[in-house]
N, C-alpha and C. Protein backbone atom coordinates (compact mmCIF):
# COMPACT_ATOMS: atom_id res chain seq x y z
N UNK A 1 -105.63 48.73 32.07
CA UNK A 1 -105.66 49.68 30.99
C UNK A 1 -105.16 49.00 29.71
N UNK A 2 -105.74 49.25 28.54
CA UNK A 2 -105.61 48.73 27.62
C UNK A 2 -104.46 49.31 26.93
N UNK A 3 -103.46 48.61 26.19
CA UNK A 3 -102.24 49.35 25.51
C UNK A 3 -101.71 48.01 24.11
N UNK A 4 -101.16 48.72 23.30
CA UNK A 4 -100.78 48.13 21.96
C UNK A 4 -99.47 47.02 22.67
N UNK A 5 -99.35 46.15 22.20
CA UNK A 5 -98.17 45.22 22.08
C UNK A 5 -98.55 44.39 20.77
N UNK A 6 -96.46 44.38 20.53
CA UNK A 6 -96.30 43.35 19.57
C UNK A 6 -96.08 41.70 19.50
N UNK A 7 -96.69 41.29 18.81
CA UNK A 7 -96.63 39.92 18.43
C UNK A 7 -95.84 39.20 16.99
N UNK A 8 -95.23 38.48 17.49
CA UNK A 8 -93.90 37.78 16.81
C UNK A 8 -94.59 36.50 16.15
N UNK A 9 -95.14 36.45 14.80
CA UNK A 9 -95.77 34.91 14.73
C UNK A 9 -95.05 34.41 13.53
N UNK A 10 -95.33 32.87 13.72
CA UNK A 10 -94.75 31.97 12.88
C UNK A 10 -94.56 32.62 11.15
N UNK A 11 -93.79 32.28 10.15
CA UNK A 11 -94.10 32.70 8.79
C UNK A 11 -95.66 32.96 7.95
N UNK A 12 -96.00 33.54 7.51
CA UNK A 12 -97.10 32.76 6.68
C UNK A 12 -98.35 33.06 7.94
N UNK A 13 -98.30 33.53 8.85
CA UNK A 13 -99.45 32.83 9.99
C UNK A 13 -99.69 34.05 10.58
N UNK A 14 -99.65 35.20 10.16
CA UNK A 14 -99.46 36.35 10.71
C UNK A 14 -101.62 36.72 10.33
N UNK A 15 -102.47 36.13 9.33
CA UNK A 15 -103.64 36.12 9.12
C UNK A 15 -104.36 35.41 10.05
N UNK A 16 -103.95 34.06 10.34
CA UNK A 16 -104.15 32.76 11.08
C UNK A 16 -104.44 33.52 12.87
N UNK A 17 -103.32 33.89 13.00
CA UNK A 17 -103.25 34.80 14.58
C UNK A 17 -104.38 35.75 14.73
N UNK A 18 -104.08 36.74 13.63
CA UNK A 18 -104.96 37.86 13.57
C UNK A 18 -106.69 37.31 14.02
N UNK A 19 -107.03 36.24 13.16
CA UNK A 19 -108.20 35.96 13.01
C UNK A 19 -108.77 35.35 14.15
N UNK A 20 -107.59 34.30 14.93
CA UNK A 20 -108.26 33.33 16.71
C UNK A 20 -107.87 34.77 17.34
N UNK A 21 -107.10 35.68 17.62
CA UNK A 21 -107.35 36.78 18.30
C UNK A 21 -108.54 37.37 18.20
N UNK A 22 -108.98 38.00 17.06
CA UNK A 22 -110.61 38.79 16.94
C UNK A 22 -111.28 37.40 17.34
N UNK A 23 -111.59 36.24 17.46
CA UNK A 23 -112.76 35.61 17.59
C UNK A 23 -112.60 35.32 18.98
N UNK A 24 -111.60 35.81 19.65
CA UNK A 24 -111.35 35.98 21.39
C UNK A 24 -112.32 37.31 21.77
N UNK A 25 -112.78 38.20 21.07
CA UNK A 25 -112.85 39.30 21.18
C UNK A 25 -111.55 40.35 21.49
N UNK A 26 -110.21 40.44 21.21
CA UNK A 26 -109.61 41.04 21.57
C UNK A 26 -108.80 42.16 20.03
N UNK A 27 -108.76 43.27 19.93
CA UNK A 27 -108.23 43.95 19.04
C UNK A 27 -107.10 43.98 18.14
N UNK A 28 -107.16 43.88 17.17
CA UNK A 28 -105.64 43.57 16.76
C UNK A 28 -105.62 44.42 15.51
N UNK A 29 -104.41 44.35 14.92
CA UNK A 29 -104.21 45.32 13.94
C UNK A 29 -102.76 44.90 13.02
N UNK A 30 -103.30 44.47 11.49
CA UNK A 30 -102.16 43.87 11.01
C UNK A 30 -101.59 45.04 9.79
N UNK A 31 -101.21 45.64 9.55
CA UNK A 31 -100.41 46.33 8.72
C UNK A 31 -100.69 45.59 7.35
N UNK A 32 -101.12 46.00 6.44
CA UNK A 32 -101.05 45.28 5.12
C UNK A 32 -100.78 46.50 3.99
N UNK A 33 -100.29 46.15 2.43
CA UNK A 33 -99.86 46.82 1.75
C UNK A 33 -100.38 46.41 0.51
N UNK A 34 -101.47 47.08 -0.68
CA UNK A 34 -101.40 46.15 -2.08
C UNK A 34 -100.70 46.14 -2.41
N UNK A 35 -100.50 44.55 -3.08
CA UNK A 35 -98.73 44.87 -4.00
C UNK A 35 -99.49 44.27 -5.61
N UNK A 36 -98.70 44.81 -6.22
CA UNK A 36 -99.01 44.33 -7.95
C UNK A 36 -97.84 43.07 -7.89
N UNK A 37 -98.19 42.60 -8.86
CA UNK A 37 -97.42 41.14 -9.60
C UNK A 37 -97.06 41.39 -10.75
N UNK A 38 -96.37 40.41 -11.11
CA UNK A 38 -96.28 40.60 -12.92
C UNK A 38 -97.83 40.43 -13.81
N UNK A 39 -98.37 39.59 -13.12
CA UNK A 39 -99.40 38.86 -13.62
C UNK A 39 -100.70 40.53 -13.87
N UNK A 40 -100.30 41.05 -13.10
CA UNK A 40 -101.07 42.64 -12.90
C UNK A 40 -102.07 42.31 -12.03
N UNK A 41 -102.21 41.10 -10.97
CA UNK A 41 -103.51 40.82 -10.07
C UNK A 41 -102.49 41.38 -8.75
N UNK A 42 -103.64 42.06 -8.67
CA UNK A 42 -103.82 42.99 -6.80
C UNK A 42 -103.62 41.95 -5.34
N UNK A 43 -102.97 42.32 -4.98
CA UNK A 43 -103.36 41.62 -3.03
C UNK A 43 -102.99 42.22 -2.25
N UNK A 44 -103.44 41.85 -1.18
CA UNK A 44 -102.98 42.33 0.24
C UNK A 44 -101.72 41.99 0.89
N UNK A 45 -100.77 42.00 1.60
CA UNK A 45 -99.90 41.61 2.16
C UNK A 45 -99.19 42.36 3.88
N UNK A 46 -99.16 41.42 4.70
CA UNK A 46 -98.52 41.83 5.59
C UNK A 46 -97.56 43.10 5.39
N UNK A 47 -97.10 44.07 5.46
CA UNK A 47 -96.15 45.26 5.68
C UNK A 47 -95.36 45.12 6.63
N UNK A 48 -95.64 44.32 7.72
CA UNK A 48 -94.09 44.20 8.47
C UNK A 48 -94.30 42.26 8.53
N UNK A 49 -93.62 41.41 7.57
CA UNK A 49 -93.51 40.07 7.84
C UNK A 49 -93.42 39.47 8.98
N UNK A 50 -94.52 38.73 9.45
CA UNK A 50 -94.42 37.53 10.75
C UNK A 50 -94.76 38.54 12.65
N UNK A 51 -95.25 40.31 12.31
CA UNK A 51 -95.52 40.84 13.26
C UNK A 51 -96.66 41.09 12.88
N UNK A 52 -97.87 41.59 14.19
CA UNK A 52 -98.93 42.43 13.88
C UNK A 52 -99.08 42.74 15.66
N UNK A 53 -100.35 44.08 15.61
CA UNK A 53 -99.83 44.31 16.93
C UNK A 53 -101.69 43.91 17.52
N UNK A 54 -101.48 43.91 18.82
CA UNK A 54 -102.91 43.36 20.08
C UNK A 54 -103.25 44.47 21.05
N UNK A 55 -104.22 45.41 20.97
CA UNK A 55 -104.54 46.37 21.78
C UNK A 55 -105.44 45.16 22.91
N UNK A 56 -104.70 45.17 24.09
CA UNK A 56 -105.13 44.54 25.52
C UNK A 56 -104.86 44.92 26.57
N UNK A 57 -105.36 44.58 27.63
CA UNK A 57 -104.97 44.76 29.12
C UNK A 57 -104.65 43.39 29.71
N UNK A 58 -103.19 43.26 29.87
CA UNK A 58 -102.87 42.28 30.24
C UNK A 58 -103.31 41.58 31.58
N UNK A 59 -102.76 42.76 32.36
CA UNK A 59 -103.45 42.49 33.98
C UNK A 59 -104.74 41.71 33.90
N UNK A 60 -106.28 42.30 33.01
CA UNK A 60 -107.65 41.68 33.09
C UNK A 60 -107.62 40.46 32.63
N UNK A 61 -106.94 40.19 31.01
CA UNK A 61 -107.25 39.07 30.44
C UNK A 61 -105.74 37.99 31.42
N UNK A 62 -104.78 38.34 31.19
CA UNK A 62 -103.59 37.18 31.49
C UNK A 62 -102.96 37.09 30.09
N UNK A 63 -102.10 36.96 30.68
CA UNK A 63 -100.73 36.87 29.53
C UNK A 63 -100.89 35.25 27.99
N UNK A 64 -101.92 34.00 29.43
CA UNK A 64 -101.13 33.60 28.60
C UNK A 64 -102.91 33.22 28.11
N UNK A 65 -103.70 34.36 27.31
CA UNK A 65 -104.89 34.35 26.38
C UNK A 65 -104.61 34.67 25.46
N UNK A 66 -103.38 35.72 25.68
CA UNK A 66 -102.54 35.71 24.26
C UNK A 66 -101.19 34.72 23.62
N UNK A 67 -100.72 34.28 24.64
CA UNK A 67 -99.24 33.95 24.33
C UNK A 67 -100.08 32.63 24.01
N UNK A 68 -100.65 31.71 23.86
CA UNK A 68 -100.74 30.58 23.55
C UNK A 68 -101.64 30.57 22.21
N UNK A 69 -101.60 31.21 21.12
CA UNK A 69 -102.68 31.49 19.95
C UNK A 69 -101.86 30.55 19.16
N UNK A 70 -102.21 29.51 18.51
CA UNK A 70 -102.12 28.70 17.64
C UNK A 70 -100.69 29.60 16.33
N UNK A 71 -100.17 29.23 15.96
CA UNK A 71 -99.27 30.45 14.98
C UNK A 71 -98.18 31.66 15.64
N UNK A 72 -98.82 31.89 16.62
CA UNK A 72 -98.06 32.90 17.42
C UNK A 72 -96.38 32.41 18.08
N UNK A 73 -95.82 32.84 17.71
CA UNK A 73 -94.16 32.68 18.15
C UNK A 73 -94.18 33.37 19.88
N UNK A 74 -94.04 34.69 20.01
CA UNK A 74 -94.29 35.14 21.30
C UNK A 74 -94.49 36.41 20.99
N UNK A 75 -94.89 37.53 22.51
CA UNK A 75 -95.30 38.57 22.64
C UNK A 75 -94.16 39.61 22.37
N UNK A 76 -93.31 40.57 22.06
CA UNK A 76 -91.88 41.17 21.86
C UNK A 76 -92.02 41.42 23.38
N UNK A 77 -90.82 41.26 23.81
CA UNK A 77 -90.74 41.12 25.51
C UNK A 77 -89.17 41.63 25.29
N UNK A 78 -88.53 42.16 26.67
CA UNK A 78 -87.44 42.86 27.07
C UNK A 78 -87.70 41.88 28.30
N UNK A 79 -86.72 40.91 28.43
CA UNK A 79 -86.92 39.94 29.85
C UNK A 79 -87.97 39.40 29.68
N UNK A 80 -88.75 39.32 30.79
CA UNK A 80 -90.00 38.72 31.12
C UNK A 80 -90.90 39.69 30.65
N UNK A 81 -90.73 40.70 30.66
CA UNK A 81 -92.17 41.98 30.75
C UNK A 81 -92.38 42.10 28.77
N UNK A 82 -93.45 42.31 28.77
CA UNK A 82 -94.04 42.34 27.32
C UNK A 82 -93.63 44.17 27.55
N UNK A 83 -93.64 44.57 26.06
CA UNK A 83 -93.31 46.31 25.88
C UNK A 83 -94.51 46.81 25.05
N UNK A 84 -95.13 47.39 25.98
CA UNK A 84 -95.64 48.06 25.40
C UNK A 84 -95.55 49.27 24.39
N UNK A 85 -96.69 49.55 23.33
CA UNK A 85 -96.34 50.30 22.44
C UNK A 85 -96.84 51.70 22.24
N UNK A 86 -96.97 53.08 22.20
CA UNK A 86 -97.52 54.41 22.38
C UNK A 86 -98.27 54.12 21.10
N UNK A 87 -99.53 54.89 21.69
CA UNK A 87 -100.81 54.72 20.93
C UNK A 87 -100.34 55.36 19.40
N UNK A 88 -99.58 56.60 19.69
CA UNK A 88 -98.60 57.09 18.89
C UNK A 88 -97.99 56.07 17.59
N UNK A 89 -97.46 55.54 17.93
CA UNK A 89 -96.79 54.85 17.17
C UNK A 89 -97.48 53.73 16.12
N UNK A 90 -98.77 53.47 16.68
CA UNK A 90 -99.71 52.89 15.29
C UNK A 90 -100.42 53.90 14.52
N UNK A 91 -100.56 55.17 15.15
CA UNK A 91 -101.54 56.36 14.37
C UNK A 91 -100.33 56.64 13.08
N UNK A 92 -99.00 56.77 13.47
CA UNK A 92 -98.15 56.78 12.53
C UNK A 92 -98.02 55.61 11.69
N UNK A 93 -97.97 54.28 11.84
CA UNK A 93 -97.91 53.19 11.13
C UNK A 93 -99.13 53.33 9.95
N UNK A 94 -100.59 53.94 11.08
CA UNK A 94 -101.70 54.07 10.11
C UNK A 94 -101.89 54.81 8.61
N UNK A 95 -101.46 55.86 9.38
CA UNK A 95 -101.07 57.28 8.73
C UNK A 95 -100.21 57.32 7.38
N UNK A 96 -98.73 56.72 7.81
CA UNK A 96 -97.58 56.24 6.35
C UNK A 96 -98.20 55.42 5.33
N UNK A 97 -98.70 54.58 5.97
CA UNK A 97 -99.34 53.34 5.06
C UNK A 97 -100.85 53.98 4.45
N UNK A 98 -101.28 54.51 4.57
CA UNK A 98 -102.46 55.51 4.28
C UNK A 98 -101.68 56.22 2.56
N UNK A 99 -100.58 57.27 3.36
CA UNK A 99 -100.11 58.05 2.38
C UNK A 99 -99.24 56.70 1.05
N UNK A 100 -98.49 56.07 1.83
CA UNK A 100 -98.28 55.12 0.46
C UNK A 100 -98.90 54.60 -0.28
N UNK A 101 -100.19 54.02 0.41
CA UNK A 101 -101.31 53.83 -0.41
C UNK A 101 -101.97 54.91 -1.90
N UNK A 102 -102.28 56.08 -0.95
CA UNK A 102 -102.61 57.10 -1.82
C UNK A 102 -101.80 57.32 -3.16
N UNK A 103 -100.74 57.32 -2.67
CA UNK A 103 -99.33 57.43 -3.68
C UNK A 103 -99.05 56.53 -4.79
N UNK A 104 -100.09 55.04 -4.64
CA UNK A 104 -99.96 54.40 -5.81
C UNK A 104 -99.09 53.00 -5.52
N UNK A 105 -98.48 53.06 -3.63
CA UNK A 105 -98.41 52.07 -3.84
C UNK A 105 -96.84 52.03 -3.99
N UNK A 106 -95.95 50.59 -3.48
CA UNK A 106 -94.40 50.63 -3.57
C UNK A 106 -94.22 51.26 -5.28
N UNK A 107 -93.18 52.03 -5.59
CA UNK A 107 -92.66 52.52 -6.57
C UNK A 107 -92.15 51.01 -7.46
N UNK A 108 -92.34 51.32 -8.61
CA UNK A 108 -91.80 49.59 -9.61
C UNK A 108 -89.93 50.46 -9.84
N UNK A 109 -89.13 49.57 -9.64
CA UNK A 109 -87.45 49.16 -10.31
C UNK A 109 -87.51 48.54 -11.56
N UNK A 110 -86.81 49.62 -12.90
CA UNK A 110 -86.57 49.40 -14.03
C UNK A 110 -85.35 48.13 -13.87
N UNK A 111 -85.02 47.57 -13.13
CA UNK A 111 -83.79 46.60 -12.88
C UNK A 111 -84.17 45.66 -13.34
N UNK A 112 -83.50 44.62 -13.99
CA UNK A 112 -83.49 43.10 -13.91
C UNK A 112 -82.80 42.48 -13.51
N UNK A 113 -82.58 40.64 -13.10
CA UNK A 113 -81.57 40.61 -12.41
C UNK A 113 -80.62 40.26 -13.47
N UNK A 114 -79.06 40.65 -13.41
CA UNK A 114 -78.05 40.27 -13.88
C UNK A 114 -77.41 41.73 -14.15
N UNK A 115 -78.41 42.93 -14.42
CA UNK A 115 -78.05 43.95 -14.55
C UNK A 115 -77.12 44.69 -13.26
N UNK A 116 -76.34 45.57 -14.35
CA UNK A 116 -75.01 46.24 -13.22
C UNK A 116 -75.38 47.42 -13.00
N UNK A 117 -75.28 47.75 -11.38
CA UNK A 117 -76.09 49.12 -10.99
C UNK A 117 -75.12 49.70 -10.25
N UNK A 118 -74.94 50.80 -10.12
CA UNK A 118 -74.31 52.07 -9.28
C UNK A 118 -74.98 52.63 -8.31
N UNK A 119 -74.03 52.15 -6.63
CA UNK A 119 -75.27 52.75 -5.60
C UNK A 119 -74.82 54.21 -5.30
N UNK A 120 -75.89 54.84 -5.59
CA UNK A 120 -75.66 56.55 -5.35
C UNK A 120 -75.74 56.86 -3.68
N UNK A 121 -76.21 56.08 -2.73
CA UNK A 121 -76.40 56.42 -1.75
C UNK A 121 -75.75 55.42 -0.48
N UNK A 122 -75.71 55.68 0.98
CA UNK A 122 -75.09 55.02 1.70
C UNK A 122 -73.83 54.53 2.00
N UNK A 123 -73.30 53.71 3.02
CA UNK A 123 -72.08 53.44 3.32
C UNK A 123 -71.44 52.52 1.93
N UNK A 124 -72.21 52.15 0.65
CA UNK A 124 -71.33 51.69 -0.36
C UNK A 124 -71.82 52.67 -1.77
N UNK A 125 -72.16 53.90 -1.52
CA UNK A 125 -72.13 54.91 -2.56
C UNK A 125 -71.01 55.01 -3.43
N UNK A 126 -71.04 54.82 -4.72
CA UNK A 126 -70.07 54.97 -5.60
C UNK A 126 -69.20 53.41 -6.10
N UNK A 127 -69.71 52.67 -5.59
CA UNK A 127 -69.45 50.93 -6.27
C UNK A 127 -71.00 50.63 -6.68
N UNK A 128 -70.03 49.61 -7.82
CA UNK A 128 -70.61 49.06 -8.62
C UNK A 128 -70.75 48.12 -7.97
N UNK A 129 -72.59 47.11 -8.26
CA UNK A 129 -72.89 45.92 -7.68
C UNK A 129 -74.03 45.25 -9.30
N UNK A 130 -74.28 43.88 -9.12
CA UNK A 130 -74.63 43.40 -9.70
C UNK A 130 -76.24 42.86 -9.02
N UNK A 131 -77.42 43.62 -10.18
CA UNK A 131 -78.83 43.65 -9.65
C UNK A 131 -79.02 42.40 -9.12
N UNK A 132 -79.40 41.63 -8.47
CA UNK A 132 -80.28 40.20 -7.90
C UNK A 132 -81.68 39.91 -8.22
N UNK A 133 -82.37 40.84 -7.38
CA UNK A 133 -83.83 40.63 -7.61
C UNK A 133 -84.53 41.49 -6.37
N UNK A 134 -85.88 41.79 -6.31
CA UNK A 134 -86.49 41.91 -5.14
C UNK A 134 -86.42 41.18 -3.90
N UNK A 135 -86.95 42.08 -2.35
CA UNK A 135 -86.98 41.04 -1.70
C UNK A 135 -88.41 40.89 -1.27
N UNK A 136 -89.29 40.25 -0.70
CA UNK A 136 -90.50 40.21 -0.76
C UNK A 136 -90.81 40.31 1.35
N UNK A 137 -91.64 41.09 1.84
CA UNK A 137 -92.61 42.16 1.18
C UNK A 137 -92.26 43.80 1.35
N UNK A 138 -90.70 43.40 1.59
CA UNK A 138 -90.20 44.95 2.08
C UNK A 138 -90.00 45.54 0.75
N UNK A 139 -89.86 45.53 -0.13
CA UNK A 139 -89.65 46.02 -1.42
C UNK A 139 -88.07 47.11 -1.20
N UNK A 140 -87.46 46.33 -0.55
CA UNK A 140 -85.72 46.55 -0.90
C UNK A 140 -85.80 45.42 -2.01
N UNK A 141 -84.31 45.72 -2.60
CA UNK A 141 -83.79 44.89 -3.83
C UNK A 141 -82.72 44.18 -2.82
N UNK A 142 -82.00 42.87 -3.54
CA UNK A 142 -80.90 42.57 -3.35
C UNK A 142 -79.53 42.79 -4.08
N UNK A 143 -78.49 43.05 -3.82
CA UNK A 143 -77.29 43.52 -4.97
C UNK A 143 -76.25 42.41 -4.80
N UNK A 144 -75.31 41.75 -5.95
CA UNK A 144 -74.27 41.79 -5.19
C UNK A 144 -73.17 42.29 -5.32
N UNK A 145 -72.56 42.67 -4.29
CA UNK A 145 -71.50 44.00 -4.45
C UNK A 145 -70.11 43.17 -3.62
N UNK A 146 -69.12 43.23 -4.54
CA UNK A 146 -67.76 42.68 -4.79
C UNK A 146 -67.13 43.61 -3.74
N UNK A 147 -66.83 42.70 -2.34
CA UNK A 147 -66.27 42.95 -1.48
C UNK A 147 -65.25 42.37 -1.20
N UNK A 148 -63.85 42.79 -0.89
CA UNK A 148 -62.86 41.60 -0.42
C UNK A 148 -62.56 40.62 -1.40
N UNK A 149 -62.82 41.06 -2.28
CA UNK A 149 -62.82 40.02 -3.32
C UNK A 149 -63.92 38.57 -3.57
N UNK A 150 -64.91 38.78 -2.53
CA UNK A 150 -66.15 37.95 -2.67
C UNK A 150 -67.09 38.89 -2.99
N UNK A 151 -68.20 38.05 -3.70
CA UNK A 151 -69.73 38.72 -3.85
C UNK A 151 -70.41 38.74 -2.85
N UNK A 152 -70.78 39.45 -1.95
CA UNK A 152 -71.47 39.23 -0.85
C UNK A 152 -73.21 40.06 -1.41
N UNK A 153 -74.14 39.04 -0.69
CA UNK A 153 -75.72 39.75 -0.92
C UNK A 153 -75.88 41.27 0.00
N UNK A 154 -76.38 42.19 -0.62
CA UNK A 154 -76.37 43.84 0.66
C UNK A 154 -78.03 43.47 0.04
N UNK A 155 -78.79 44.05 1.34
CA UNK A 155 -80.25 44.32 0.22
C UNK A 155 -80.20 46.09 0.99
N UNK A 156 -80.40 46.47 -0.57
CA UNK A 156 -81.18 48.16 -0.70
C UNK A 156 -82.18 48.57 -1.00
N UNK A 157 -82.28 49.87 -0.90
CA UNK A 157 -83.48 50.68 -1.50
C UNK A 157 -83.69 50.86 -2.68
N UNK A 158 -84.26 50.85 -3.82
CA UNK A 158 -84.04 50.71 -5.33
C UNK A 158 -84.00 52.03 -5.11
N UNK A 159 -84.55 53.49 -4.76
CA UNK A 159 -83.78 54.71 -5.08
C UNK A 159 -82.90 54.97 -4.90
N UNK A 160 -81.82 53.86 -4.43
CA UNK A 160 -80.09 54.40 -3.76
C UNK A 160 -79.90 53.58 -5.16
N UNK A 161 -80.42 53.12 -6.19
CA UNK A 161 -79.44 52.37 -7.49
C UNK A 161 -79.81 52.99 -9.03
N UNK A 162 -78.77 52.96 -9.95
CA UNK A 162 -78.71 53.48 -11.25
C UNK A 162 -78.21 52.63 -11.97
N UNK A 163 -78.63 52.16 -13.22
CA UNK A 163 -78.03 51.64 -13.97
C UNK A 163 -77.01 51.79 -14.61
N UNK A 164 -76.16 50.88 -14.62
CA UNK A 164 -74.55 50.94 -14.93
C UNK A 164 -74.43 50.23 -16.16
N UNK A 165 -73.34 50.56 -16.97
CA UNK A 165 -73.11 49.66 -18.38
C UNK A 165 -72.10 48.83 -18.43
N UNK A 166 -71.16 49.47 -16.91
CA UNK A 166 -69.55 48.50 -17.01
C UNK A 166 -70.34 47.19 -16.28
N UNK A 167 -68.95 46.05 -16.78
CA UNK A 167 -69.53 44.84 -15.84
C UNK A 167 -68.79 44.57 -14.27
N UNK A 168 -69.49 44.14 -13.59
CA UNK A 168 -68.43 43.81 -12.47
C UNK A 168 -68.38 42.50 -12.38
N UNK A 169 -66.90 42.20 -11.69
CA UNK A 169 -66.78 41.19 -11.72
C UNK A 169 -66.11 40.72 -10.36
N UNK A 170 -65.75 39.84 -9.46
CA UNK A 170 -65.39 39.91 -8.58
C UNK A 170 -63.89 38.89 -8.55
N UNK A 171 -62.76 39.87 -7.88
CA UNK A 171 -61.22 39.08 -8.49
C UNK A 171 -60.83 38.17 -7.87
N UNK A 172 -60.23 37.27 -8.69
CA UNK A 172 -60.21 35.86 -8.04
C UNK A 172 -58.34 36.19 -7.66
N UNK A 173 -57.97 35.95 -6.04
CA UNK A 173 -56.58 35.81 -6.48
C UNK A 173 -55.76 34.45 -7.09
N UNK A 174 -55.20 34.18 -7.49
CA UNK A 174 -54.31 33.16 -8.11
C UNK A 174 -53.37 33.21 -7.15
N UNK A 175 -53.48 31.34 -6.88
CA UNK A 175 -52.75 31.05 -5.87
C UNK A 175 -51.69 29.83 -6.72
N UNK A 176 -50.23 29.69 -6.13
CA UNK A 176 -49.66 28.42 -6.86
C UNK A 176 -50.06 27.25 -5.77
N UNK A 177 -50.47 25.88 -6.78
CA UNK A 177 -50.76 24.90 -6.04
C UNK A 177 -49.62 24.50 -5.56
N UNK A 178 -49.95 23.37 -4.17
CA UNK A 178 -48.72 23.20 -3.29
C UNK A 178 -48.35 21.67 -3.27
N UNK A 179 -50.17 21.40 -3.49
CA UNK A 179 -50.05 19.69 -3.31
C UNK A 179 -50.97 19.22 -4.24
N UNK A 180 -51.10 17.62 -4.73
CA UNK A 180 -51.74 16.96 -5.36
C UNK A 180 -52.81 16.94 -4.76
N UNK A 181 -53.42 17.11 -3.43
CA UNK A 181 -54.19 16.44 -3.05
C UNK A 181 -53.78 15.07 -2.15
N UNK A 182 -54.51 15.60 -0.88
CA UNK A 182 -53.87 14.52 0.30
C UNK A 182 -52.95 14.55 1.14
N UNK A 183 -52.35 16.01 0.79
CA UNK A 183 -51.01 16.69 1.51
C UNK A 183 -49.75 16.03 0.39
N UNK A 184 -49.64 15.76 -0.70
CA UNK A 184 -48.72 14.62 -1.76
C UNK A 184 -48.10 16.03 -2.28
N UNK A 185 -46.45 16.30 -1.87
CA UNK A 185 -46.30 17.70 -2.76
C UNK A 185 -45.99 17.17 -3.78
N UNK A 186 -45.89 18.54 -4.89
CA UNK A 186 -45.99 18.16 -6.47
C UNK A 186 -44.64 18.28 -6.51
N UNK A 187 -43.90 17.37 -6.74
CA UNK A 187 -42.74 17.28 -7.49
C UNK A 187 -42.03 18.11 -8.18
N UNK A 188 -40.65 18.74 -7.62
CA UNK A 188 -40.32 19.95 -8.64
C UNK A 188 -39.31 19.14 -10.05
N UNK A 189 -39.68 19.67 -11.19
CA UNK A 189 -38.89 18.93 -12.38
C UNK A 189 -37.53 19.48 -12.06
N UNK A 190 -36.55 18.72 -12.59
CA UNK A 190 -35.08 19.43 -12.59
C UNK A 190 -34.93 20.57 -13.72
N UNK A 191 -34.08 21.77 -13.44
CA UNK A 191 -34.28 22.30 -14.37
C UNK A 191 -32.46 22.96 -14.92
């Protein structure tokens, strides 16, 4: 019986797979999204990076007509056994990506990077972080948000951020030096 499974492939190679799979004759189905550029030219793009999924029957064909495709990393497996996926669960993949489409497409972020934003939402709602940039092709942003006294990278949703006017900055503690360098302590003057 034929059933959906996922496939894990190399970067970049997620087209490459897709394409020696169909010329196997076997079904596949890659998730793609238009995205705009600055440039304002249109493309296609993977929607989930380095996965796409293979409607097969493993039992008829054998495991390894798939597992050995040029680009392909491996099948998503729990142990040995590949997992299968409910037919369900691509009619929905179909379906979202349908309606985002309709919709015009990922929403554009008035952000630039260097700009200071306020996250309204989630476990760091109400700090201030400093914009980064997009991440590519999930269309979260990256922030960095002054933790512990380091900048650490969080990536978000650009509707969890607002533009902020204060700056942040992240605090350095001041430590007294102990040694020259080399373990050599510094000499106390007489006083």
């Amino acid at each position: 019986m034929e059933q959906w499974y996922t496939l894990y492939t190399k970067p970049n190679a997620e087209y490459q797979v897709a394409e020696a799979l169909r010329q196997r004759g076997i079904q596949t189905y890659l998730p793609e999204i238009e995205t705009g550029r600055q440039d304002k030219r249109r493309r296609q793009q993977p929607f989930f990076p380095c996965y796409l999924f293979v409607k097969v029957d493993l039992k008829a064909i054998g495991l390894s007509a798939v597992q050995w495709t040029p680009g392909l990393r491996r099948l998503v497996a729990f142990g040995e056994q590949p997992v299968p996926l409910p037919e369900a669960v691509i009619n929905l993949i179909r379906q979202q990506l349908g309606e985002l489409e309709a919709g015009g497409g990922w929403p554009a972020h008035p952000f630039k990077p260097g700009d200071t934003v306020g996250i309204t939402a989630g476990p760091f709602r109400n700090m201030l972080a400093i914009f980064e940039g997009p991440t590519q092709p999930g269309r979260r942003v990256q922030v960095l948000l002054a933790i512990l006294g380091h900048l650490s990278r969080v990536q978000l949703d650009p509707a969890d951020l607002t533009k902020v006017t204060a700056p942040v900055t992240a605090p350095r503690p001041e430590r007294p030096r102990r040694s020259r360098g080399r373990g050599r302590p510094i000499g106390r003057s007489p006083s």
